[in-house]
Protein backbone atom coordinates (compact mmCIF):
# COMPACT_ATOMS: atom_id res chain seq x y z
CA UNK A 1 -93.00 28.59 321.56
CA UNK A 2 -96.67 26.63 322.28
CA UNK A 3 -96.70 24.11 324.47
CA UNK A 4 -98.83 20.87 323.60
CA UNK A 5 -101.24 20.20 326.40
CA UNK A 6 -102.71 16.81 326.21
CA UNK A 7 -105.91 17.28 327.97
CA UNK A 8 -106.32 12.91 327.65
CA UNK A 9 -103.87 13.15 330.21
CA UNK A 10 -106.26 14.44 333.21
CA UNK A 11 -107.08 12.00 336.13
CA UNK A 12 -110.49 13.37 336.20
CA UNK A 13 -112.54 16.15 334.72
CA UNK A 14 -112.61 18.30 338.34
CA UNK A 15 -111.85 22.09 337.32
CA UNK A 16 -108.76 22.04 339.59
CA UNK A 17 -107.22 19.07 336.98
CA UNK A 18 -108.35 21.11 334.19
CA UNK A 19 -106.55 24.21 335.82
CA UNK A 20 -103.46 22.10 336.76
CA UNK A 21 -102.78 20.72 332.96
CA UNK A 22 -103.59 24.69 331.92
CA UNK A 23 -100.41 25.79 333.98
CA UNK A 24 -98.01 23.03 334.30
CA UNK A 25 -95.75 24.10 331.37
CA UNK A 26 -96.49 27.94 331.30
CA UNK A 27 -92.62 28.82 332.53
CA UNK A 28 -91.76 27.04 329.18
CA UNK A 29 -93.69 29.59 327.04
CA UNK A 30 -92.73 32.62 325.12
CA UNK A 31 -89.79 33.43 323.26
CA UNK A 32 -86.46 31.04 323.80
CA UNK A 33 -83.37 32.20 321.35
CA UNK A 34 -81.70 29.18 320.20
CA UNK A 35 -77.71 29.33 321.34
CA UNK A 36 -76.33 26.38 319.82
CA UNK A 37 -77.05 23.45 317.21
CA UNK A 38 -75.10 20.07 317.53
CA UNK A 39 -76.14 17.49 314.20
CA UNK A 40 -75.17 13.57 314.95
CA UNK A 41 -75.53 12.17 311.55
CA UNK A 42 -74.31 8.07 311.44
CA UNK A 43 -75.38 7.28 307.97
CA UNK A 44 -74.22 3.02 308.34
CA UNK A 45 -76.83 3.49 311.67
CA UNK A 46 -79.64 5.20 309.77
CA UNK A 47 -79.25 7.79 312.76
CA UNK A 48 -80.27 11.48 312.86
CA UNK A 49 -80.19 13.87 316.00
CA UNK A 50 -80.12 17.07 316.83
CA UNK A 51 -79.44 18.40 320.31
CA UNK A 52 -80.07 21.92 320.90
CA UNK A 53 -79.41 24.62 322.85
CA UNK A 54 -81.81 27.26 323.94
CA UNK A 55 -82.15 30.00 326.51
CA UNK A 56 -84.22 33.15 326.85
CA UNK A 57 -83.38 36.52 327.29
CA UNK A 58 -85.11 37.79 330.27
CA UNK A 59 -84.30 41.78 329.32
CA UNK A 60 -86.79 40.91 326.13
CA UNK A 61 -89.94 41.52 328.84
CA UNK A 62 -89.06 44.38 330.23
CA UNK A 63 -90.94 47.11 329.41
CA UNK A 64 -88.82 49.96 328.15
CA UNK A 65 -88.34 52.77 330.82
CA UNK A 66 -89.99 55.90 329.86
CA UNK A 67 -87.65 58.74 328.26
CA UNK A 68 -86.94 61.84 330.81
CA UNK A 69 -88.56 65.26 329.83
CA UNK A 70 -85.83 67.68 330.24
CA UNK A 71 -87.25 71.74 330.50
């Protein structure tokens, strides 16, 4: 997942603001797994939503331990 940045959205061109918009959502990126999908469909209302479910799987990062030698 990318996260949209909207750089219009500074209060002033200072490097800290630009720094501050560059890491405000970085705990949202990566990869999120998607656990469960809930359609709301009201066709008399013209109405369509979708509320979803997502989480991440922490174990993903880890690097993987390195195998034991045995002599």
């Amino acid at each position: 997942m990318t996260v949209d940045r909207d750089m219009a959205a500074a209060r002033n061109d200072s490097t800290e603001e630009m720094r501050r918009l560059k890491t405000k959502y970085t705990g949202f990126e990566g990869v999120w797994l998607a656990m469960k999908v809930i359609n709301v469909v009201c066709p008399n209302k013209s109405m369509f939503r979708q509320k979803i479910a997502l989480f991440r799987n922490h174990s993903m990062y880890r690097k993987p331990q390195e195998a034991e030698v045995i002599v």
